[in-house]
Protein backbone atom coordinates (compact mmCIF):
# COMPACT_ATOMS: atom_id res chain seq x y z
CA UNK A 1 105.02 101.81 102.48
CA UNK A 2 108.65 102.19 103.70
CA UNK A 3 110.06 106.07 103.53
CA UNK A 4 113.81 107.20 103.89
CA UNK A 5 114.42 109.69 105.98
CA UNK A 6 117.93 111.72 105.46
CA UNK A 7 118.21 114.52 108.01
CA UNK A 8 120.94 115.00 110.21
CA UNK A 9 119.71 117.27 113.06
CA UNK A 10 118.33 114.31 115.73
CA UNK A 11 115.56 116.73 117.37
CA UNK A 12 113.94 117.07 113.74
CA UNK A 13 114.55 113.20 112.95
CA UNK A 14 113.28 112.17 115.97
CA UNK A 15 110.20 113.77 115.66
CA UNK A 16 109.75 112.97 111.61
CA UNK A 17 110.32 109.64 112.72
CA UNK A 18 107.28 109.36 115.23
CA UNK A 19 105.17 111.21 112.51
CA UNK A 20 105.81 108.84 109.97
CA UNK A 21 105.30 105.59 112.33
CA UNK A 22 101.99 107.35 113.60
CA UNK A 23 100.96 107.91 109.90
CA UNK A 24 101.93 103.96 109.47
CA UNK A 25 104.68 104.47 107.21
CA UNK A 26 107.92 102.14 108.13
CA UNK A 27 111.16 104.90 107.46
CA UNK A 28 114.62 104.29 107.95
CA UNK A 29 116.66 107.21 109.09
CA UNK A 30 120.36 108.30 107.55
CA UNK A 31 121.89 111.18 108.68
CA UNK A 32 123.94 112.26 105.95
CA UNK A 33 124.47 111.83 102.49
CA UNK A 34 126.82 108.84 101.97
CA UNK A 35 124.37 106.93 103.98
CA UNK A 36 121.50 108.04 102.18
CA UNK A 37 123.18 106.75 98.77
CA UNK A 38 123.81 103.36 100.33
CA UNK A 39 120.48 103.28 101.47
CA UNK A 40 119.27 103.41 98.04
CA UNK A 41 121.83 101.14 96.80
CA UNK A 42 120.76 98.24 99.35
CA UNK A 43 116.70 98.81 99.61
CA UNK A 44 113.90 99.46 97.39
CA UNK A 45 111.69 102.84 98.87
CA UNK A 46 108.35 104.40 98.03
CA UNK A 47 109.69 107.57 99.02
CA UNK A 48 112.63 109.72 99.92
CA UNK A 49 112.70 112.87 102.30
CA UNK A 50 115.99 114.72 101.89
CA UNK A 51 117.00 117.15 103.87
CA UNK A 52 120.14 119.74 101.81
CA UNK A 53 122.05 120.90 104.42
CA UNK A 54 124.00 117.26 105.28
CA UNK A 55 127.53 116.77 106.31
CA UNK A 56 129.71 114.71 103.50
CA UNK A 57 127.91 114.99 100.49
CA UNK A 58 124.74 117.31 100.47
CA UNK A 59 121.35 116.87 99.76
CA UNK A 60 122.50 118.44 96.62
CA UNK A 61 124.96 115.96 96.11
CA UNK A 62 122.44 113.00 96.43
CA UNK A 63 119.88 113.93 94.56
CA UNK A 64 122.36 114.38 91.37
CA UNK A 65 124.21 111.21 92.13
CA UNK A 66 120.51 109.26 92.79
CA UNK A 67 118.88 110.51 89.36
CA UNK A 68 122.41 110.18 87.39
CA UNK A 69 122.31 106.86 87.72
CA UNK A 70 118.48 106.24 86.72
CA UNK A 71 117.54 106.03 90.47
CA UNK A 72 113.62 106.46 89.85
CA UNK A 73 112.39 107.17 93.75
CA UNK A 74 110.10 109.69 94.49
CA UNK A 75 112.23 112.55 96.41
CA UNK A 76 110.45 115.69 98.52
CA UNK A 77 113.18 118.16 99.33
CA UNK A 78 112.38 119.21 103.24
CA UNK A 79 114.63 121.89 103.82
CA UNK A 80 115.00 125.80 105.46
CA UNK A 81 115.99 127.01 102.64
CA UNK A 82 112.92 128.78 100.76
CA UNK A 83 114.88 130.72 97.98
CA UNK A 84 112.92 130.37 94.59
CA UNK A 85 116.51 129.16 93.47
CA UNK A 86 116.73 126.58 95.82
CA UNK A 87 113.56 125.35 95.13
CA UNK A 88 113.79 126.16 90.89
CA UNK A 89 117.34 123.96 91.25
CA UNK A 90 115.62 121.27 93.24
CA UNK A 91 113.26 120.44 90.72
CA UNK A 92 115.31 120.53 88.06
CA UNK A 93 117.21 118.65 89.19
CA UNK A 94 114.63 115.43 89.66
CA UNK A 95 113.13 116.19 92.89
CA UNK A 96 109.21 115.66 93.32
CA UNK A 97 108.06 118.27 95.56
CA UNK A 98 109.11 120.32 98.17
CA UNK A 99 108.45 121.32 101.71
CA UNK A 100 110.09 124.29 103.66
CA UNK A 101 110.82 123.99 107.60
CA UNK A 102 109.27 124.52 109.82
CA UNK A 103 106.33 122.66 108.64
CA UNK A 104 102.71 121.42 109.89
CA UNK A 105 102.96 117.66 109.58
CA UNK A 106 99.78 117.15 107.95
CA UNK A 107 100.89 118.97 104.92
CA UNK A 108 104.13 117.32 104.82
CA UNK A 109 101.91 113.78 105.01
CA UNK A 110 99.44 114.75 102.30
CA UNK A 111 102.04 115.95 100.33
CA UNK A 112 103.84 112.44 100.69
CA UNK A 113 100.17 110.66 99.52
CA UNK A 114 100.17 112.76 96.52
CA UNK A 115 103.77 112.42 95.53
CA UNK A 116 103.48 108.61 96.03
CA UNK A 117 100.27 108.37 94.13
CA UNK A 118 101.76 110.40 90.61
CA UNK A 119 104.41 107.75 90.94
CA UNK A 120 101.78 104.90 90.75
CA UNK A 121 99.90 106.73 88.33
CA UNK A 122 96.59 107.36 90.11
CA UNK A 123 95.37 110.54 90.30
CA UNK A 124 92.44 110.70 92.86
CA UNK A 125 93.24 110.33 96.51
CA UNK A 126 90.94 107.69 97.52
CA UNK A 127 92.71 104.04 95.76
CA UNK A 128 89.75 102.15 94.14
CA UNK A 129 89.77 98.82 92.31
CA UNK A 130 86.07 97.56 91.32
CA UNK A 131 84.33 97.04 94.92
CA UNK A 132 87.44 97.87 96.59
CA UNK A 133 87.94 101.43 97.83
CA UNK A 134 91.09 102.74 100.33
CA UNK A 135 90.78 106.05 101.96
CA UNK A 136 95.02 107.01 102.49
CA UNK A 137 93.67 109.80 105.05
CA UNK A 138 91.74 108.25 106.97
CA UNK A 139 92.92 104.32 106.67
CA UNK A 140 88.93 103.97 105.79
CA UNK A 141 88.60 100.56 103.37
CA UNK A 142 85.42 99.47 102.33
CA UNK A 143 84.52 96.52 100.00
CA UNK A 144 81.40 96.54 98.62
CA UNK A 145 78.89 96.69 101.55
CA UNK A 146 81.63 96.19 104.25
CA UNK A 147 83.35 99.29 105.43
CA UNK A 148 86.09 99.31 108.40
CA UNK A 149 89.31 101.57 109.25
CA UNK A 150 91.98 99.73 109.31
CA UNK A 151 95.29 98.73 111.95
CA UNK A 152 98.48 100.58 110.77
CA UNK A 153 99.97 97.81 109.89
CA UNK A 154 96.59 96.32 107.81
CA UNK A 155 96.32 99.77 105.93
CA UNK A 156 99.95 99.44 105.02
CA UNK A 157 99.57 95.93 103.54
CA UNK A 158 96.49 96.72 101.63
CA UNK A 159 97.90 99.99 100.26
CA UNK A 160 100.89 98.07 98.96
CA UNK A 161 98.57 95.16 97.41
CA UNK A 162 96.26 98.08 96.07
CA UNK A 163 98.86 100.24 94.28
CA UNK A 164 99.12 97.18 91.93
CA UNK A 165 96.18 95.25 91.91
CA UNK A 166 97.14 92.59 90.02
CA UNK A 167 100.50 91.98 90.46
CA UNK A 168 101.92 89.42 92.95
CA UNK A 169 103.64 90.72 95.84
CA UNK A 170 105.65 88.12 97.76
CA UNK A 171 106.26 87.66 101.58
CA UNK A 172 109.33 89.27 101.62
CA UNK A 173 108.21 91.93 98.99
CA UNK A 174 105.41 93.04 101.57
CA UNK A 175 107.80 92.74 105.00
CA UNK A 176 109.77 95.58 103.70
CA UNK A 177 107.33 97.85 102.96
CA UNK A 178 105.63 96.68 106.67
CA UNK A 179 108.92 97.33 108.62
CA UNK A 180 112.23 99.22 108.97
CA UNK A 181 115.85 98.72 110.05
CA UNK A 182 115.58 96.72 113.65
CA UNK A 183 112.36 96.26 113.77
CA UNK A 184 111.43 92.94 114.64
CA UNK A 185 109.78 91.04 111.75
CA UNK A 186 107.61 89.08 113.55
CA UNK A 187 106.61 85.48 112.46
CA UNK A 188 103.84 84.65 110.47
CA UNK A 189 102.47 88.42 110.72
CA UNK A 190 101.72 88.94 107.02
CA UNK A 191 99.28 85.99 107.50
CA UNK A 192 97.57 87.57 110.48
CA UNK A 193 97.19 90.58 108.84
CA UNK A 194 95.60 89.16 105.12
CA UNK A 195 93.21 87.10 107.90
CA UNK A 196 92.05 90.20 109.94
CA UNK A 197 92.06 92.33 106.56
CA UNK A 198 89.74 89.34 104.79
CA UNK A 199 87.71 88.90 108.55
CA UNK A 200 86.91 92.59 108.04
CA UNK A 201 85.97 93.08 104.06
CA UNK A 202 85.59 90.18 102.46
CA UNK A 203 87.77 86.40 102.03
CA UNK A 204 88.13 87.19 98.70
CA UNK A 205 89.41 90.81 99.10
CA UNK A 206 93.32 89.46 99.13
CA UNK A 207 94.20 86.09 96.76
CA UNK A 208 96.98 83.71 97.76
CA UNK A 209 98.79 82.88 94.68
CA UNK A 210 100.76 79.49 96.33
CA UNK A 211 104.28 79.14 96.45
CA UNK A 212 104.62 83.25 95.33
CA UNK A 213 102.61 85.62 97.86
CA UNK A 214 99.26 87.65 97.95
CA UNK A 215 96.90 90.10 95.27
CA UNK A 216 94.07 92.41 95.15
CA UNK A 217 92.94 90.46 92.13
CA UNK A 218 92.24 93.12 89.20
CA UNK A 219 88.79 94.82 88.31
């Protein structure tokens, strides 16, 4: 899963960075609001945490100009500012949910799980598909009578594959939701991982569909 990040105070950044790499999420980090835009513009994320008080253009200012033009991200609002107003404008105007500072991490994590899952249309908060089950808490994946917990990096593969069973994702497709900006992409890794996830649960947890990428195939 690959988050944006848009908060310009670095001590706060810093440390929502770490919290989202521990959690196994890859983020990219903008610090203000016409960055945050281009972000959007250049990359494809499963989720957006925008902070409102940005120099340039405001978190106000994004969120408008991101749902005006059909922009269809999920978006949590992490801000100071706990007005009802605030958080009565924030909704309306497209935001998903949102989190007032200062904040216990966990919450702001689980909140992110739930926010993601409404967007892919499943409502409980373990991901199942036939035999295949995902625990997003606890990385726990278990396939019919094999049960592990998961690397990061393998619980962020499968989670990708397992919000669309069915549905091809290709090389590249799953290296951006594995990585952010200057992280090494690291050769052959996606093929490591879909051999340690299938050494673990099952070779015919993951298909290879040749030529176009990987599936969970669909119960």
């Amino acid at each position: 899963m690959r988050i944006l990040l848009v908060e310009d105070d670095s001590m706060i950044g810093e440390a929502m960075m770490q919290a989202l790499k521990d959690a196994s999420y890859a983020a990219d980090w903008c610090r203000d609001g016409d960055a945050a835009l281009a972000a959007l513009a250049a990359h494809a994320y499963d989720l957006m945490l925008l902070d409102l008080g940005l120099p340039g253009r405001d978190g106000w200012e994004v969120l408008r100009a991101h749902r005006g033009a059909g922009g269809r991200t999920p978006i949590i609002v992490v801000t100071a500012r706990d007005g009802a107003e605030d958080i009565i404008q924030g909704l309306d105007l497209g935001a998903d949910d949102f989190v007032v500072k200062p904040f216990e991490v966990g919450e702001l994590l689980a909140r992110m799980r739930a926010v993601i899952r409404r967007h892919a249309g499943v409502a409980v908060p373990v991901l199942t598909n036939g035999a295949l089950a995902l625990d997003p808490a606890t990385h726990q994946a278990t396939y019919g009578e094999n049960s592990c917990v998961l690397s990061a990096r393998e619980y962020a593969l499968l989670h990708a594959l397992m919000l669309r069973p069915g549905t091809i994702l290709s090389r590249d497709a799953l290296e951006h939701r594995l990585y952010g900006w200057g992280e090494e992409i690291e050769s052959n890794m996606i093929d490591f991982l879909i051999h340690s996830i299938r050494k673990k649960l099952g070779a015919d947890v993951i298909r290879n569909i040749r030529g176009a990428g990987w599936l969970v195939p669909k119960a």
